[in-house]
Protein backbone atom coordinates (compact mmCIF):
# COMPACT_ATOMS: atom_id res chain seq x y z
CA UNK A 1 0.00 0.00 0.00
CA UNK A 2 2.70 2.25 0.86
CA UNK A 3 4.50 1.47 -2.29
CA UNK A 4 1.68 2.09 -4.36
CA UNK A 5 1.12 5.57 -3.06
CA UNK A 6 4.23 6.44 -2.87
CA UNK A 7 4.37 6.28 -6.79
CA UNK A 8 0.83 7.80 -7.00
CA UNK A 9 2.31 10.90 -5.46
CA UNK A 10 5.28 11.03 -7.30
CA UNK A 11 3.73 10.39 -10.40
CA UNK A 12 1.21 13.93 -9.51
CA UNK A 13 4.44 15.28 -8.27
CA UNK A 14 6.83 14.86 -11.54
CA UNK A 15 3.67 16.04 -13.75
CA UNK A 16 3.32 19.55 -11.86
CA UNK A 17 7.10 19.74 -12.33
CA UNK A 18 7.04 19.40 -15.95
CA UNK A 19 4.34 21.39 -16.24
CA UNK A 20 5.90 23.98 -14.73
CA UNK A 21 9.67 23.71 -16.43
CA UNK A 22 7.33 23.67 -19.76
CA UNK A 23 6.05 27.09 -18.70
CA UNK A 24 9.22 28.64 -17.70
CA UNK A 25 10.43 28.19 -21.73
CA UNK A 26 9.90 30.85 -24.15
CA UNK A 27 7.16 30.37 -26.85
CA UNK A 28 8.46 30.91 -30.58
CA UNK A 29 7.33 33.17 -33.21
CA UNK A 30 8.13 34.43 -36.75
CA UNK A 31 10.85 37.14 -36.66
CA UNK A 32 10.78 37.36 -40.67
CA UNK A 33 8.63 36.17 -43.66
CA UNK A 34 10.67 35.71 -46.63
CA UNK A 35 8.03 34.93 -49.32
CA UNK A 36 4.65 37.09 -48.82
CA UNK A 37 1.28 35.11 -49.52
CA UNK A 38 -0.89 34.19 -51.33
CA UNK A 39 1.24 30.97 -52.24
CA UNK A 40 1.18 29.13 -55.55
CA UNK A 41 2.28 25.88 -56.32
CA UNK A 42 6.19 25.46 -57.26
CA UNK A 43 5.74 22.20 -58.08
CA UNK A 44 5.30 18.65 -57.46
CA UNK A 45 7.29 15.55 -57.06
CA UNK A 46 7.76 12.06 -55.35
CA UNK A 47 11.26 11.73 -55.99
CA UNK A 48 14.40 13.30 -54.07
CA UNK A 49 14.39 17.02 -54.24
CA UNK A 50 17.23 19.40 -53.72
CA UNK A 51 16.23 22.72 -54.18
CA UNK A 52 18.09 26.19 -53.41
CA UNK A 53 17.33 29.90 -53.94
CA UNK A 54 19.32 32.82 -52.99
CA UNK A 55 19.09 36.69 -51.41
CA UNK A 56 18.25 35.16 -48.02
CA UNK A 57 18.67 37.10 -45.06
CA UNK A 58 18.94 34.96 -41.52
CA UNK A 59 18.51 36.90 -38.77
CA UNK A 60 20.25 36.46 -35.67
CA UNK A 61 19.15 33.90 -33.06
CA UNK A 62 16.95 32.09 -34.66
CA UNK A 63 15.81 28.41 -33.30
CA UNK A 64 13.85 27.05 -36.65
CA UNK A 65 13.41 27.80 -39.86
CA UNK A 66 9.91 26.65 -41.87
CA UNK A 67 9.27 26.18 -45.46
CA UNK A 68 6.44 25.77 -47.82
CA UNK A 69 7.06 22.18 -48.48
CA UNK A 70 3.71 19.69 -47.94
CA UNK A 71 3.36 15.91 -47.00
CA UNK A 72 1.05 13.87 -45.80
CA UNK A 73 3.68 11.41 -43.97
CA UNK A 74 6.55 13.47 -44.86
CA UNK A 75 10.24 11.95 -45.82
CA UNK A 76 13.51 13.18 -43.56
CA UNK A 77 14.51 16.54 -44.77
CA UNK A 78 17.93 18.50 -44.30
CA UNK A 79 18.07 22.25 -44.72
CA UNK A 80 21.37 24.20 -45.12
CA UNK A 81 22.09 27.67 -44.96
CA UNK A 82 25.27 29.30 -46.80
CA UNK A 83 27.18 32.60 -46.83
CA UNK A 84 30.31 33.42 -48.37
CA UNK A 85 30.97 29.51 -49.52
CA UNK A 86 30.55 28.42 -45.49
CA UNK A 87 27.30 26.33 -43.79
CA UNK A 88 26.32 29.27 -41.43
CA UNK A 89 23.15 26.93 -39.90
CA UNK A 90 22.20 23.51 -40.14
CA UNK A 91 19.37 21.47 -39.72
CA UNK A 92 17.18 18.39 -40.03
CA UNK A 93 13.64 17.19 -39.48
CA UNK A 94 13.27 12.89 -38.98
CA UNK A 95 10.13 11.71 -41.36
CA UNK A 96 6.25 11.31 -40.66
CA UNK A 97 5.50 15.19 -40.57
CA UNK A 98 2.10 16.09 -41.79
CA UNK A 99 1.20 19.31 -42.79
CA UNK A 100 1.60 22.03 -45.78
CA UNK A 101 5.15 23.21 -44.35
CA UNK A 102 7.75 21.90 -42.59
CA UNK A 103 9.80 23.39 -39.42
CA UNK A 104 13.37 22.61 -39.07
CA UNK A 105 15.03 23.26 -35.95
CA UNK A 106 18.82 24.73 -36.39
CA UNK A 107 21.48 26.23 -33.92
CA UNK A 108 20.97 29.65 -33.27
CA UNK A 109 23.00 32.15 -34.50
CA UNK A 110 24.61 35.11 -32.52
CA UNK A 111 24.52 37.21 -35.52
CA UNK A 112 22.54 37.59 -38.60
CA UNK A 113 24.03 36.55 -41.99
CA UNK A 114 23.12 38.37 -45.34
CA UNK A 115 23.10 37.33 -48.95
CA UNK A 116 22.58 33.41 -47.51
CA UNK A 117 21.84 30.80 -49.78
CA UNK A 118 19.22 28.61 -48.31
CA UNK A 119 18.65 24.63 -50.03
CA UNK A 120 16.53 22.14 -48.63
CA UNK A 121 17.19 18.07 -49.33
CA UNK A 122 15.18 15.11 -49.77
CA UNK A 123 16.99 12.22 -50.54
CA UNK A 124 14.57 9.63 -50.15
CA UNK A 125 10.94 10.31 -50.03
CA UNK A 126 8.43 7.40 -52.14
CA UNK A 127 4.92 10.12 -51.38
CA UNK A 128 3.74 13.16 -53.06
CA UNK A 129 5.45 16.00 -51.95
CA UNK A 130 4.58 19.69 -52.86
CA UNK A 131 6.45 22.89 -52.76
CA UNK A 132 4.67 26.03 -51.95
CA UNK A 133 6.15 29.91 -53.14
CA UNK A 134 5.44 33.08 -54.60
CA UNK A 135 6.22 33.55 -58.01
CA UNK A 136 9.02 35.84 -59.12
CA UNK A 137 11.56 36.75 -62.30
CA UNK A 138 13.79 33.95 -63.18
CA UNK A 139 17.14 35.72 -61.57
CA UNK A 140 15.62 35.54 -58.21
CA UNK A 141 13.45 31.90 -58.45
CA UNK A 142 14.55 28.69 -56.26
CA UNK A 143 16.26 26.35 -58.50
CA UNK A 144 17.18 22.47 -58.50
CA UNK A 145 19.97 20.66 -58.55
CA UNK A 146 20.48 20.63 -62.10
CA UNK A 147 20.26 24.09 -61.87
CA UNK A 148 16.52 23.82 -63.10
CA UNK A 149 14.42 27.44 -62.68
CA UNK A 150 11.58 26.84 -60.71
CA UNK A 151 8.50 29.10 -61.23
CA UNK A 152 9.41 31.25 -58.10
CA UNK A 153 10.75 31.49 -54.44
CA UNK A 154 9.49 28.85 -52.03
CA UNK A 155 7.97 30.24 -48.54
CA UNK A 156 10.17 30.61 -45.74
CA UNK A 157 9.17 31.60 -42.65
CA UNK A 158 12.24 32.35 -39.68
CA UNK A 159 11.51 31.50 -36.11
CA UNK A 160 12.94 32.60 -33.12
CA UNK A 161 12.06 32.86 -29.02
CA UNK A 162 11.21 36.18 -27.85
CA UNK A 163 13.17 35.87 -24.90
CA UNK A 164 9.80 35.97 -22.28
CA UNK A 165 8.49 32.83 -20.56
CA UNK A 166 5.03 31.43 -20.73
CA UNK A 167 4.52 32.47 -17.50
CA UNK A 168 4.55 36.00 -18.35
CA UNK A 169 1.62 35.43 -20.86
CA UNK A 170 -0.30 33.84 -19.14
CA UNK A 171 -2.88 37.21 -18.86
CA UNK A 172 -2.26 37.86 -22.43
CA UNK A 173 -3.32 34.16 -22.89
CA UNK A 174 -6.20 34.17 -20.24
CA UNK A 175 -7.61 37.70 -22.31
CA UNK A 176 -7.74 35.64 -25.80
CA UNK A 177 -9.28 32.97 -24.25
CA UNK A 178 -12.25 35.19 -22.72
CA UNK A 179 -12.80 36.14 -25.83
CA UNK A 180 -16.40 35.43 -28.40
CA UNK A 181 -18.66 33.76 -25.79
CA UNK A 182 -21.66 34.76 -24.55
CA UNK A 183 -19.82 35.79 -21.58
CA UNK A 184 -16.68 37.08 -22.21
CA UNK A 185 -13.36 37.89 -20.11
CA UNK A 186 -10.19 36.90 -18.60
CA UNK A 187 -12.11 35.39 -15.95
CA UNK A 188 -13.54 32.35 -18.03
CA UNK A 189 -9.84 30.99 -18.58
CA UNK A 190 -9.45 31.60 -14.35
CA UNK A 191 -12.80 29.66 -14.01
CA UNK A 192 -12.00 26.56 -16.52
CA UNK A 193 -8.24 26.54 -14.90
CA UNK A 194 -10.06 26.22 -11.63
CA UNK A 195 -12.36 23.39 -12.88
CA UNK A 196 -9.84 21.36 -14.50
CA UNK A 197 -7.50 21.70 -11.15
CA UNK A 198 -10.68 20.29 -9.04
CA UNK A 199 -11.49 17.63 -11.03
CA UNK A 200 -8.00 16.57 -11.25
CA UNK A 201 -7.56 17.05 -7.65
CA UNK A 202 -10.99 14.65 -7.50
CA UNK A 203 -9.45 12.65 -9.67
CA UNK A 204 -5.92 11.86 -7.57
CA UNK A 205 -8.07 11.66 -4.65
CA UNK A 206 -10.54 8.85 -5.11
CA UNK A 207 -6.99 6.61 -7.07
CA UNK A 208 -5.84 7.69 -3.48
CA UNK A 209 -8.66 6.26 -1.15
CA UNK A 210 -9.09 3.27 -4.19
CA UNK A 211 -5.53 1.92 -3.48
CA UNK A 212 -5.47 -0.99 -1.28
């Protein structure tokens, strides 16, 4: 009985911990847009791809990087960043991704980089995959390997943290939440916090008093 408990309460214990580590991190947003929308379709393939484009600009400190590339169980991708001939950021993103872009994480940099060269890889990928831009004159468009003009730039989106915890949103948060019902204010994310903490508490209590 003891034993049992014991891990019931740690088990409540190490969940409010993570909880609150998660919190203490700093949400990400977009620092920079590179292609404007609407999109349009580059093209289309289910083969590798390897596709660059140039005029980049990376700004400093940023965690992820996401382009307009779409899968329904996506294939690994790599993502590369140059400047001046050198790999100024790096990244990759392991397969089964589903949606109509896809966001690589890469080391953040403690300075921006200009004129960057940016290339995604696919080396093995046996699904549809679709590659989402804006179009533009043939000097500036994305290219392939063979050094194939696309019909534009592909979408790239840069992502960074802003440097402020969850914690400190958590009003900001509570006000959007209030927000479009019938009754509406900060206080209706304060009342469904409450209600979620009492049934949980409820909860933990009764797989207390059921343990033997």
């Amino acid at each position: 009985m003891i034993a049992a408990r014991t891990a019931l309460a740690l088990s409540v214990a190490t969940m409010l911990v993570l909880i609150a580590v998660t919190l203490t991190r700093s949400p990400v947003r977009v620092v920079r847009v590179g292609e404007p929308r609407p999109l349009k379709t580059l093209g289309s393939t289910t083969g590798p791809i390897s596709v660059c484009q140039e005029g980049e600009t990376l700004p400093a400190k940023v965690s992820a990087i996401r382009a307009g590339l779409e899968g329904s169980l996506g294939p690994p991708v790599l993502l590369r960043a140059f400047a001046g001939g050198r790999i100024v950021a790096e990244g990759s993103r392991s397969g089964n991704w589903t949606d109509d872009t896809v966001t690589i994480p890469v080391k953040p940099l403690s300075a921006g980089a200009h004129s960057v060269k940016l290339c995604l890889y696919v080396r093995h990928n046996d699904e549809l995959l679709q590659l989402y831009g804006a179009a533009s004159g043939s000097h500036l468009a994305a290219y392939s390997a063979g050094g194939q003009r696309l019909p534009g730039r592909f979408s790239v989106e840069y992502l960074a943290s802003d440097g402020n915890s969850w914690w400190s949103r958590v009003v900001s948060v509570a006000r959007h939440v209030g927000i479009g019902h019938a009754f509406a204010g900060t206080w209706v994310a304060l009342l469904l916090a409450m209600l979620v903490a009492a049934l949980a508490s409820l909860l933990v209590g009764l797989a207390w008093k059921e343990l033997p």
